[in-house]
C-alpha atoms as a PDB file:
ATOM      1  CA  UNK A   1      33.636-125.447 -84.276  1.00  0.00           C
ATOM      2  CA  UNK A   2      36.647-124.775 -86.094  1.00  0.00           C
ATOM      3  CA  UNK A   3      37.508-125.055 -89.259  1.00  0.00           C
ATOM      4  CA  UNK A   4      38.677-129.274 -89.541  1.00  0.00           C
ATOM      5  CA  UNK A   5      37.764-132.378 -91.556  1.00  0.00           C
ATOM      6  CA  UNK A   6      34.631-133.817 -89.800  1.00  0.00           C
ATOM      7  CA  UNK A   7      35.370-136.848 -87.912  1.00  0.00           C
ATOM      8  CA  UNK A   8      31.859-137.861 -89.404  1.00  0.00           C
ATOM      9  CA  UNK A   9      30.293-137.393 -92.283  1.00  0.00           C
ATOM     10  CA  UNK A  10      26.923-138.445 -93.481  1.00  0.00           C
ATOM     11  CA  UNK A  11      26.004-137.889 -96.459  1.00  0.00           C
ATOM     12  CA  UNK A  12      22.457-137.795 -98.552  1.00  0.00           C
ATOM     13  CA  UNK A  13      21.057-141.234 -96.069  1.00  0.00           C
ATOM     14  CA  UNK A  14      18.103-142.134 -96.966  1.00  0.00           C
ATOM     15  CA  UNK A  15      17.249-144.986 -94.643  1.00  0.00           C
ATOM     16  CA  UNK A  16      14.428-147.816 -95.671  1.00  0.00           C
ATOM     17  CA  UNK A  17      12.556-150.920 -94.245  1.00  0.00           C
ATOM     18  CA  UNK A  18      11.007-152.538 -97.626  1.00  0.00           C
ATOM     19  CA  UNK A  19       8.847-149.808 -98.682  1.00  0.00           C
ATOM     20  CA  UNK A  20       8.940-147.751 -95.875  1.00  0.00           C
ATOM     21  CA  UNK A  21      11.157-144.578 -95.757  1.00  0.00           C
ATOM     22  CA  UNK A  22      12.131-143.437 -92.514  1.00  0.00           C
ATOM     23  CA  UNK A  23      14.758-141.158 -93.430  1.00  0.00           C
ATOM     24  CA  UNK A  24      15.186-139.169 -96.520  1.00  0.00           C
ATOM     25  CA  UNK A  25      18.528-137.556 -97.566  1.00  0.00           C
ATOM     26  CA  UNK A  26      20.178-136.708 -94.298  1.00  0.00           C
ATOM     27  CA  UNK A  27      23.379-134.911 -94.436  1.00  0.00           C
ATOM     28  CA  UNK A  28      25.229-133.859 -91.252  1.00  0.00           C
ATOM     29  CA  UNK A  29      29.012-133.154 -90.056  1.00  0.00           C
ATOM     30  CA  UNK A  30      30.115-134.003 -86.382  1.00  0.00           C
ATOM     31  CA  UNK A  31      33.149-132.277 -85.687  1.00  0.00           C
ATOM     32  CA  UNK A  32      36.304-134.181 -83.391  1.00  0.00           C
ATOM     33  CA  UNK A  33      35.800-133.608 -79.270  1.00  0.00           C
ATOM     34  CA  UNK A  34      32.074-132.435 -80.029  1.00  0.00           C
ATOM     35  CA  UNK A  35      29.220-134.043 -77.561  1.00  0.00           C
ATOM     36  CA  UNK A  36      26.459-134.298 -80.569  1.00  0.00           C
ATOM     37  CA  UNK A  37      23.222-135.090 -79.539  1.00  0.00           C
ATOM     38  CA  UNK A  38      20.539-136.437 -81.975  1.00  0.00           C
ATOM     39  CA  UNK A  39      16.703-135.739 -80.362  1.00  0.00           C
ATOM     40  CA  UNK A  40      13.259-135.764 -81.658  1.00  0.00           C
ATOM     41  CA  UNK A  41       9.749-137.336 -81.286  1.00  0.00           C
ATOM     42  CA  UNK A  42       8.842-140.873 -80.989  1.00  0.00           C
ATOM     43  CA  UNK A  43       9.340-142.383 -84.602  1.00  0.00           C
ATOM     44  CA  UNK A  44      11.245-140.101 -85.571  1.00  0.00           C
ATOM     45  CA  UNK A  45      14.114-142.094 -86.755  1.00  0.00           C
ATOM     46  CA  UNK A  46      16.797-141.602 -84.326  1.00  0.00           C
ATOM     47  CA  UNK A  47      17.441-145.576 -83.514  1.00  0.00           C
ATOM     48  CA  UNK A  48      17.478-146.416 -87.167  1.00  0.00           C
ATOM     49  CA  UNK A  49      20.242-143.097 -87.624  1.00  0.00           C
ATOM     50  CA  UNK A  50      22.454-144.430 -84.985  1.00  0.00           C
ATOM     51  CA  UNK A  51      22.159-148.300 -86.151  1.00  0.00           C
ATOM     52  CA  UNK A  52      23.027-147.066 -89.836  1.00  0.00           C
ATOM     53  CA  UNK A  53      26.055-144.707 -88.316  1.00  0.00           C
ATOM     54  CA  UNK A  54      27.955-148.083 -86.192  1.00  0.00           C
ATOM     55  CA  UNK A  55      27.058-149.932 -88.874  1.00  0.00           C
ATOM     56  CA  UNK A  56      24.390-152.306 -87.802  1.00  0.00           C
ATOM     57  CA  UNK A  57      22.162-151.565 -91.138  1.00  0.00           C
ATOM     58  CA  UNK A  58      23.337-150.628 -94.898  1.00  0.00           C
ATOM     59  CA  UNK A  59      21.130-147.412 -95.934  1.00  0.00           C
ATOM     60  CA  UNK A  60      19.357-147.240 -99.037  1.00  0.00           C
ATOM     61  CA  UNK A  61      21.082-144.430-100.366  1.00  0.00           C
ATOM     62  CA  UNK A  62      24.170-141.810 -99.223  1.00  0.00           C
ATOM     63  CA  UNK A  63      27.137-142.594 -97.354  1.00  0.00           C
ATOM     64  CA  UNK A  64      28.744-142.290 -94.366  1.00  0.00           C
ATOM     65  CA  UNK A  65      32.407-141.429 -93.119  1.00  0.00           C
ATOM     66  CA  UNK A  66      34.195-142.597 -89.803  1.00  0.00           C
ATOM     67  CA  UNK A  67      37.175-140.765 -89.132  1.00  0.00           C
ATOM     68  CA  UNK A  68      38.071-140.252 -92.517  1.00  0.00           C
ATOM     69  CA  UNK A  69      37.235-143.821 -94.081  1.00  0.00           C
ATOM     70  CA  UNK A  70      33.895-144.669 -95.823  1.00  0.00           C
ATOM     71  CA  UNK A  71      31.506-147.396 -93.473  1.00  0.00           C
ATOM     72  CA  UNK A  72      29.398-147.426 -96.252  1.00  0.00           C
ATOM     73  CA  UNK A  73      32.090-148.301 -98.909  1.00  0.00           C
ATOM     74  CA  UNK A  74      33.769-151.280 -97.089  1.00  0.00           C
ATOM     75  CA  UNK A  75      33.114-154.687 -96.694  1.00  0.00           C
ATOM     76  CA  UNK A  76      34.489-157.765 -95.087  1.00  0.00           C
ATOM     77  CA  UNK A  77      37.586-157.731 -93.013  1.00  0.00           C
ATOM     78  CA  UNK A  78      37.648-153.523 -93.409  1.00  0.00           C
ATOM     79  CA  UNK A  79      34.127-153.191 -92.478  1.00  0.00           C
ATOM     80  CA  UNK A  80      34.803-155.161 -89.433  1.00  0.00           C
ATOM     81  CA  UNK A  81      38.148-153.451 -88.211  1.00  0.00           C
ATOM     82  CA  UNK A  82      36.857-150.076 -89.024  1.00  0.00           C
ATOM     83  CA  UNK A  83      33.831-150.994 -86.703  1.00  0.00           C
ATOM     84  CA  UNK A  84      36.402-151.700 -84.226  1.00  0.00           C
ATOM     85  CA  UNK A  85      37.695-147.881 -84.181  1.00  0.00           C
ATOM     86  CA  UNK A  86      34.846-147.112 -82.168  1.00  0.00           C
ATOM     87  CA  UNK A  87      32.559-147.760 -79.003  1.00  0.00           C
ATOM     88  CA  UNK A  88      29.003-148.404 -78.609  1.00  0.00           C
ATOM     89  CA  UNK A  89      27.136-148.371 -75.351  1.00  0.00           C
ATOM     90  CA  UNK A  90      23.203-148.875 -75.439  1.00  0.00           C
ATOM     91  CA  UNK A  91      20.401-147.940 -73.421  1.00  0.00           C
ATOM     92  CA  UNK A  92      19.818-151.536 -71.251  1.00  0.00           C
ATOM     93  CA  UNK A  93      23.665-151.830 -71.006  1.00  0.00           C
ATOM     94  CA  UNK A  94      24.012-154.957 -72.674  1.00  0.00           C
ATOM     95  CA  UNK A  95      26.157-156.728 -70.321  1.00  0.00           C
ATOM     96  CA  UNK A  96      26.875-160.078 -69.780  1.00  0.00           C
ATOM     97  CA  UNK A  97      24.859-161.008 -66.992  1.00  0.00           C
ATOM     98  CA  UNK A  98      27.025-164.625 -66.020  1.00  0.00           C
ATOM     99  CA  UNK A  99      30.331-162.159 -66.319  1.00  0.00           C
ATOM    100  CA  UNK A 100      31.319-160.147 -63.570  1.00  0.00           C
ATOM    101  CA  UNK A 101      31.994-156.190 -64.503  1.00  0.00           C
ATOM    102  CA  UNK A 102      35.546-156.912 -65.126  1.00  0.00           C
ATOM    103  CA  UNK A 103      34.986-159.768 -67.475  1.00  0.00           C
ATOM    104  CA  UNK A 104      32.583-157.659 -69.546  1.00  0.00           C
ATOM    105  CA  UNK A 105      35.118-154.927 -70.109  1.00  0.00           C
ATOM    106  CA  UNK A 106      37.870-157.645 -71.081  1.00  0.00           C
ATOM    107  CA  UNK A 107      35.762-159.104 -73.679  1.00  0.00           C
ATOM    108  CA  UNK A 108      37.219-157.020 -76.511  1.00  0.00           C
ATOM    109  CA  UNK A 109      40.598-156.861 -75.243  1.00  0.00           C
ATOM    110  CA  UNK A 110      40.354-160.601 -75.072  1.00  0.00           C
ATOM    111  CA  UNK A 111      38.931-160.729 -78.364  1.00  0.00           C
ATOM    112  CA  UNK A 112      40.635-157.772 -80.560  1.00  0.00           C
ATOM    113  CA  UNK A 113      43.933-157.229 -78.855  1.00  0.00           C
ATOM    114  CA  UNK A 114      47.227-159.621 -78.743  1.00  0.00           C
ATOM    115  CA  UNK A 115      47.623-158.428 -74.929  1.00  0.00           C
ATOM    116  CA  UNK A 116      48.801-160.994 -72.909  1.00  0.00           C
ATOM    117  CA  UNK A 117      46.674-161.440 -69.789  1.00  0.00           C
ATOM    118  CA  UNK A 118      48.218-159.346 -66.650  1.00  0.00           C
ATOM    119  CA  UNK A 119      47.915-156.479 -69.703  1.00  0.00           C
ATOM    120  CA  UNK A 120      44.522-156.725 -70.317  1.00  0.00           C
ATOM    121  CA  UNK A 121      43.530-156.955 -66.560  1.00  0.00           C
ATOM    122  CA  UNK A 122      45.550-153.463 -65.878  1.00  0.00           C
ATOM    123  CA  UNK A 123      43.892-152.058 -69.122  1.00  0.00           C
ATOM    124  CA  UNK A 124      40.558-153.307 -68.329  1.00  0.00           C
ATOM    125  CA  UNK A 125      40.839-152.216 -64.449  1.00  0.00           C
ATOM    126  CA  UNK A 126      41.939-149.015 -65.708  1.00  0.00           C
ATOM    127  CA  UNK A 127      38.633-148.024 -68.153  1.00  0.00           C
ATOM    128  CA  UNK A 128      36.404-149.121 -64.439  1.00  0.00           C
ATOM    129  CA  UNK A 129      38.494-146.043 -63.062  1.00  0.00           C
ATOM    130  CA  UNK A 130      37.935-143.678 -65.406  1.00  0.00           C
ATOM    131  CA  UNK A 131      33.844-144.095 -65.025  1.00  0.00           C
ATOM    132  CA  UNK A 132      34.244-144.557 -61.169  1.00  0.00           C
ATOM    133  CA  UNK A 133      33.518-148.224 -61.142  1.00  0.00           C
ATOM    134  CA  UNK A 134      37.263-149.660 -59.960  1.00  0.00           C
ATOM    135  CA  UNK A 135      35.893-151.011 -56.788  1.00  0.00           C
ATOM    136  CA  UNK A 136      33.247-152.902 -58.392  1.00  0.00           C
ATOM    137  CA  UNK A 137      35.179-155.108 -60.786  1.00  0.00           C
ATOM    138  CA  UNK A 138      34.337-158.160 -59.525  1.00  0.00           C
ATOM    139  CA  UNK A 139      30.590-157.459 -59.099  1.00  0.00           C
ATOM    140  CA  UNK A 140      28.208-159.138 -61.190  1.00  0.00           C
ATOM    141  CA  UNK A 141      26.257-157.102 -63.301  1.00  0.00           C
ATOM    142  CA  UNK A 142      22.663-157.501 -61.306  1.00  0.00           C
ATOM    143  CA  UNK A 143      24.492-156.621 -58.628  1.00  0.00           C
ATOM    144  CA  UNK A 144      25.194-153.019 -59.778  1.00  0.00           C
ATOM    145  CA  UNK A 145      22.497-150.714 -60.049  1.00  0.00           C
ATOM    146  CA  UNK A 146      20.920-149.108 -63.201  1.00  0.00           C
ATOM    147  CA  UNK A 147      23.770-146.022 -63.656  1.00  0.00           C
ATOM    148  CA  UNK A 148      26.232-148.128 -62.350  1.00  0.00           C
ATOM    149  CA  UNK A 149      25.223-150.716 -65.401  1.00  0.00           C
ATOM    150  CA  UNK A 150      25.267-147.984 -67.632  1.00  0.00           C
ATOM    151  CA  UNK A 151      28.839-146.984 -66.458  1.00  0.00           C
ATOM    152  CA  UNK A 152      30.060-150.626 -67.401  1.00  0.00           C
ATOM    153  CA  UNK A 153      28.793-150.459 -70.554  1.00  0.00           C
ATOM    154  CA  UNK A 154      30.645-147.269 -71.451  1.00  0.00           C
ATOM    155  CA  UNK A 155      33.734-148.670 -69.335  1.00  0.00           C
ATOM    156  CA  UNK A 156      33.242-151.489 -71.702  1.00  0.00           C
ATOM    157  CA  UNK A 157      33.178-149.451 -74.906  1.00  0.00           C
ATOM    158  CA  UNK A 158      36.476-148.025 -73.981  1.00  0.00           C
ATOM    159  CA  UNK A 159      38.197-150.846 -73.535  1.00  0.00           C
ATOM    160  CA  UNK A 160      39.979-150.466 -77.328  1.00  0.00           C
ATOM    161  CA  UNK A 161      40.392-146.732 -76.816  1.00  0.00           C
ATOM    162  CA  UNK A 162      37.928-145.371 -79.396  1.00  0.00           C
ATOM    163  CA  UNK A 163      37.721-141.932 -80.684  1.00  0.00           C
ATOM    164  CA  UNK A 164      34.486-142.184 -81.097  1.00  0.00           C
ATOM    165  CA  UNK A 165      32.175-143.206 -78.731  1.00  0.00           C
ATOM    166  CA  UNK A 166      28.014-143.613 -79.519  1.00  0.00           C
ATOM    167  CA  UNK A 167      25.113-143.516 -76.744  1.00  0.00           C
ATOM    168  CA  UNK A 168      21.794-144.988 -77.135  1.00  0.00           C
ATOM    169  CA  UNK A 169      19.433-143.097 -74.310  1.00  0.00           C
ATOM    170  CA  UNK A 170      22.338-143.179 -71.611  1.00  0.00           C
ATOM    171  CA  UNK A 171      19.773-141.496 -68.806  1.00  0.00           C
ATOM    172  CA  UNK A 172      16.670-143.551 -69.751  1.00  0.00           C
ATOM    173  CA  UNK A 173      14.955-144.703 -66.537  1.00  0.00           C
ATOM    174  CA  UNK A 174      17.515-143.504 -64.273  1.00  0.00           C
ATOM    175  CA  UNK A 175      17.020-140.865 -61.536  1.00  0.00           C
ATOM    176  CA  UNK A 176      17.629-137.291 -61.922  1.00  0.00           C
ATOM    177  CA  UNK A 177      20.308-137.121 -60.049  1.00  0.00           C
ATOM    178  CA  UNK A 178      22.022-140.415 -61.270  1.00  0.00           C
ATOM    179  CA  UNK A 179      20.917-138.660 -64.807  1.00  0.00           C
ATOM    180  CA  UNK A 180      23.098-135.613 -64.098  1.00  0.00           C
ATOM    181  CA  UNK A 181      26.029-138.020 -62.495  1.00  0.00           C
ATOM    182  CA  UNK A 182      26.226-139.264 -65.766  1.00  0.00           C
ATOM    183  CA  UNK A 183      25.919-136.317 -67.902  1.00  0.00           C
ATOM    184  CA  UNK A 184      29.005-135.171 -65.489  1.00  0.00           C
ATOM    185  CA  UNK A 185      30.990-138.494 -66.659  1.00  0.00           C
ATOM    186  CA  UNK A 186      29.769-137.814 -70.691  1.00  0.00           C
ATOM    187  CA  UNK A 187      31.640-134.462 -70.366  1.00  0.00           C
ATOM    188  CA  UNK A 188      34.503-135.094 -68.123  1.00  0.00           C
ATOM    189  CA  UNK A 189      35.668-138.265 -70.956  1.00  0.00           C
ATOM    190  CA  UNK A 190      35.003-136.446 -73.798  1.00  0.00           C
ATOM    191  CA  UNK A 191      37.257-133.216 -72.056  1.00  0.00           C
ATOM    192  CA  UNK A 192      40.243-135.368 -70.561  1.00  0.00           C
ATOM    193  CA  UNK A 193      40.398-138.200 -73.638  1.00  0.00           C
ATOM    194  CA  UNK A 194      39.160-135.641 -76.303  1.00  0.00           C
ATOM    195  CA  UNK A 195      36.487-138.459 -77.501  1.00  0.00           C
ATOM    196  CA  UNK A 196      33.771-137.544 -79.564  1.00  0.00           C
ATOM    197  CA  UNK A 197      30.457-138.579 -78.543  1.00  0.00           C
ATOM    198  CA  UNK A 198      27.131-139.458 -80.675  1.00  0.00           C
ATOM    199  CA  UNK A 199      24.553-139.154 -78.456  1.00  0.00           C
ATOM    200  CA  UNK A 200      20.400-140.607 -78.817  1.00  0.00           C
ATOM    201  CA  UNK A 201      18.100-138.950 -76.032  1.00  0.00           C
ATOM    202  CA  UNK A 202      15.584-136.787 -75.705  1.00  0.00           C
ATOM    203  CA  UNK A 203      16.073-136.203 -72.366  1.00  0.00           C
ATOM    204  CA  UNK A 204      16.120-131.976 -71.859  1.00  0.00           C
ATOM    205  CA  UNK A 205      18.435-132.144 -68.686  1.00  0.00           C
ATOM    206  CA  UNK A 206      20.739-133.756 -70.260  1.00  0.00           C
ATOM    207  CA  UNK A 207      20.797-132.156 -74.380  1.00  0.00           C
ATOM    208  CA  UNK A 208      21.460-128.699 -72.305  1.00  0.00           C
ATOM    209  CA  UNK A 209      24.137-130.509 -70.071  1.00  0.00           C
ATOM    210  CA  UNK A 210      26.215-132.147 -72.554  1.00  0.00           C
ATOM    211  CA  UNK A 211      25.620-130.983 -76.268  1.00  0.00           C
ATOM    212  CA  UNK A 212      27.827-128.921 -77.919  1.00  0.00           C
ATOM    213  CA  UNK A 213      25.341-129.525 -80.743  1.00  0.00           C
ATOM    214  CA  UNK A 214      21.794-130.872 -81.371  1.00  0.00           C
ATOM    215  CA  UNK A 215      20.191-132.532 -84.368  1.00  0.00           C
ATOM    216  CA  UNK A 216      16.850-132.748 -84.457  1.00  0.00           C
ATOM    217  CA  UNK A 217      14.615-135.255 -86.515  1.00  0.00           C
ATOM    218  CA  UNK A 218      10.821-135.329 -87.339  1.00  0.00           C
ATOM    219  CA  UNK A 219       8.583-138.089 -87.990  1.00  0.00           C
ATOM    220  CA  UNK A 220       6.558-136.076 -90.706  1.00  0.00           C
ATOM    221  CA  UNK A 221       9.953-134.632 -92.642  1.00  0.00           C
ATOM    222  CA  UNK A 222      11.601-138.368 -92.285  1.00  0.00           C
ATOM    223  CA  UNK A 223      14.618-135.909 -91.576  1.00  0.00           C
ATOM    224  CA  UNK A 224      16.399-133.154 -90.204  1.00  0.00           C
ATOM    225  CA  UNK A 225      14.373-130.020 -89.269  1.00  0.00           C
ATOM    226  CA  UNK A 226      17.214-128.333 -87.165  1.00  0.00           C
ATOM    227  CA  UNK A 227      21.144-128.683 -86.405  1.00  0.00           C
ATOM    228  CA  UNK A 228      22.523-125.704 -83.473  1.00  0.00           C
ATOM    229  CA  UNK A 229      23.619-125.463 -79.941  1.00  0.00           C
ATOM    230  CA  UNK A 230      20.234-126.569 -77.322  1.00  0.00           C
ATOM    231  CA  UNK A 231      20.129-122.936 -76.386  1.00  0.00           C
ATOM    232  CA  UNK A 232      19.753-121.518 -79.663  1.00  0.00           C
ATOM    233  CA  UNK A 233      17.255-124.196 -80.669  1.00  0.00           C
ATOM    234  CA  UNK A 234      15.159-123.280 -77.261  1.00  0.00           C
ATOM    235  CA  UNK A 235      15.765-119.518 -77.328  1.00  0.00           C
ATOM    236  CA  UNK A 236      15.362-119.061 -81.368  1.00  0.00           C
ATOM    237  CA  UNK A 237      13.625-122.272 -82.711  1.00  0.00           C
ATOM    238  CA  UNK A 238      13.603-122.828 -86.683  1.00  0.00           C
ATOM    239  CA  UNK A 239       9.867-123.644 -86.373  1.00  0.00           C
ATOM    240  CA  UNK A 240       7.136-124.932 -84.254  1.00  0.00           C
ATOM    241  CA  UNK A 241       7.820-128.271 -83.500  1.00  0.00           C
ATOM    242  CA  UNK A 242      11.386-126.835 -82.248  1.00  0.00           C
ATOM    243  CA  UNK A 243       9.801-124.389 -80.116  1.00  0.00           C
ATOM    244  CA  UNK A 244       7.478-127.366 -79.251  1.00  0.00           C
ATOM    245  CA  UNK A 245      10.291-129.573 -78.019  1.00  0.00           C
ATOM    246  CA  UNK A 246      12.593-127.709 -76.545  1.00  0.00           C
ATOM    247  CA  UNK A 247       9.741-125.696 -74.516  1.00  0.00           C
ATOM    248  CA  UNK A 248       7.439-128.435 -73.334  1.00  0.00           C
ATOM    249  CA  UNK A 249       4.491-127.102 -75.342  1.00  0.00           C
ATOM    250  CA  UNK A 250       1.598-129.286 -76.088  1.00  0.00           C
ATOM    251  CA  UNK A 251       0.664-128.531 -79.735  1.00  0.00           C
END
């Protein structure tokens, strides 16, 4: 990437539950317009890394910047605007099920914007279009199927035009195909509105379809064991449980 102040920056996080340390002095930069992809094992900590980086849980120690401003430094009505700078989709979509797909995406227009109505319908109709989901505005959300959900949800997340938008397991428990529709839809947003993405899988299709970068965590190292491209982590891994990994080898 080139040379640029890091549109993230985490710093030293060591992340706790009472005694129990699941990450130890992590320290990471995510470049602007990059698709960064955080993998590893089961338990690794990748969950409690994204819940600390939107803000959702205070860390024990280190800090973390978002677009230039410290999450871990502000509190009250800063804490909550900053939090509003960017979008969060998770893995079961978390929409309103008694909404219909448009009402879900004007939730935060309705709630964080001074828009007056006929605005926030063209701005809300507008982020369906950009995932492909225009003609299905007035669906209700068990209507739609599970990538479809998953599209509303991002749709959703863009409705205050983030720069930043985080993924929690975007292709967990969808098809391959619907997978790779959505990897597609990860790269063409983050090309054409020069977002940066955060991304939580370990789904291989997808790290070698969207990542510019990969961060990989371990269990056993509560921490980061390597940062690169997916193809130089495959074709040169850092050590075994890289190789492991990224080649599908039992140990």
């Amino acid at each position: 990437m080139p040379d640029q102040q890091p549109i993230i920056r985490v710093e030293n996080l060591t992340c706790a539950y009472g005694p129990v340390v699941v990450l130890k002095e992590v320290s990471f930069d995510v470049q602007a317009g990059e698709v960064f992809v955080i993998l590893g094992g089961s338990g690794c900590g990748k969950s409690t890394l994204l819940r600390h980086m939107i803000g959702l849980e205070r860390p024990s120690t280190g800090r973390i910047w978002l677009d230039g401003t410290e999450l871990t430094a502000t509190e009250g009505a800063a804490r909550q605007a900053l939090m509003r700078t960017f979008g969060v989709a998770y893995q079961s979509g978390a929409l309103f099920g008694s909404l219909s797909v448009l009402d879900n995406v004007l939730l935060p227009l309705i709630e964080f914007t001074t828009l007056d109505a006929a605005a926030r319908n063209v701005v809300a109709r507008l982020k369906l279009r950009q995932v492909g989901l225009e003609a299905y505005a007035d669906y209700m959300p068990a209507a739609l199927s599970g990538g479809m959900q998953k599209r509303a949800a991002i749709a959703r997340a863009l409705a205050l035009d983030p720069r930043i938008l985080f993924l929690d397991e975007p292709s967990a428990g969808l098809d391959p195909v619907t997978g790779a529709e959505l990897d597609a839809l990860i790269k063409r947003l983050a090309s054409t509105l020069k977002l940066t993405f955060v991304v939580v899988t370990h789904e291989l299709a997808s790290i070698f379809a969207i990542a510019d970068r990969a961060l990989m965590l371990d269990k056993s190292a509560k921490g980061v064991i390597a940062l690169d491209t997916p193809q130089t982590l495959r074709d040169h891994p850092p050590s075994a449980p890289v190789r492991r990994f990224f080649n599908r080898e039992t140990e």
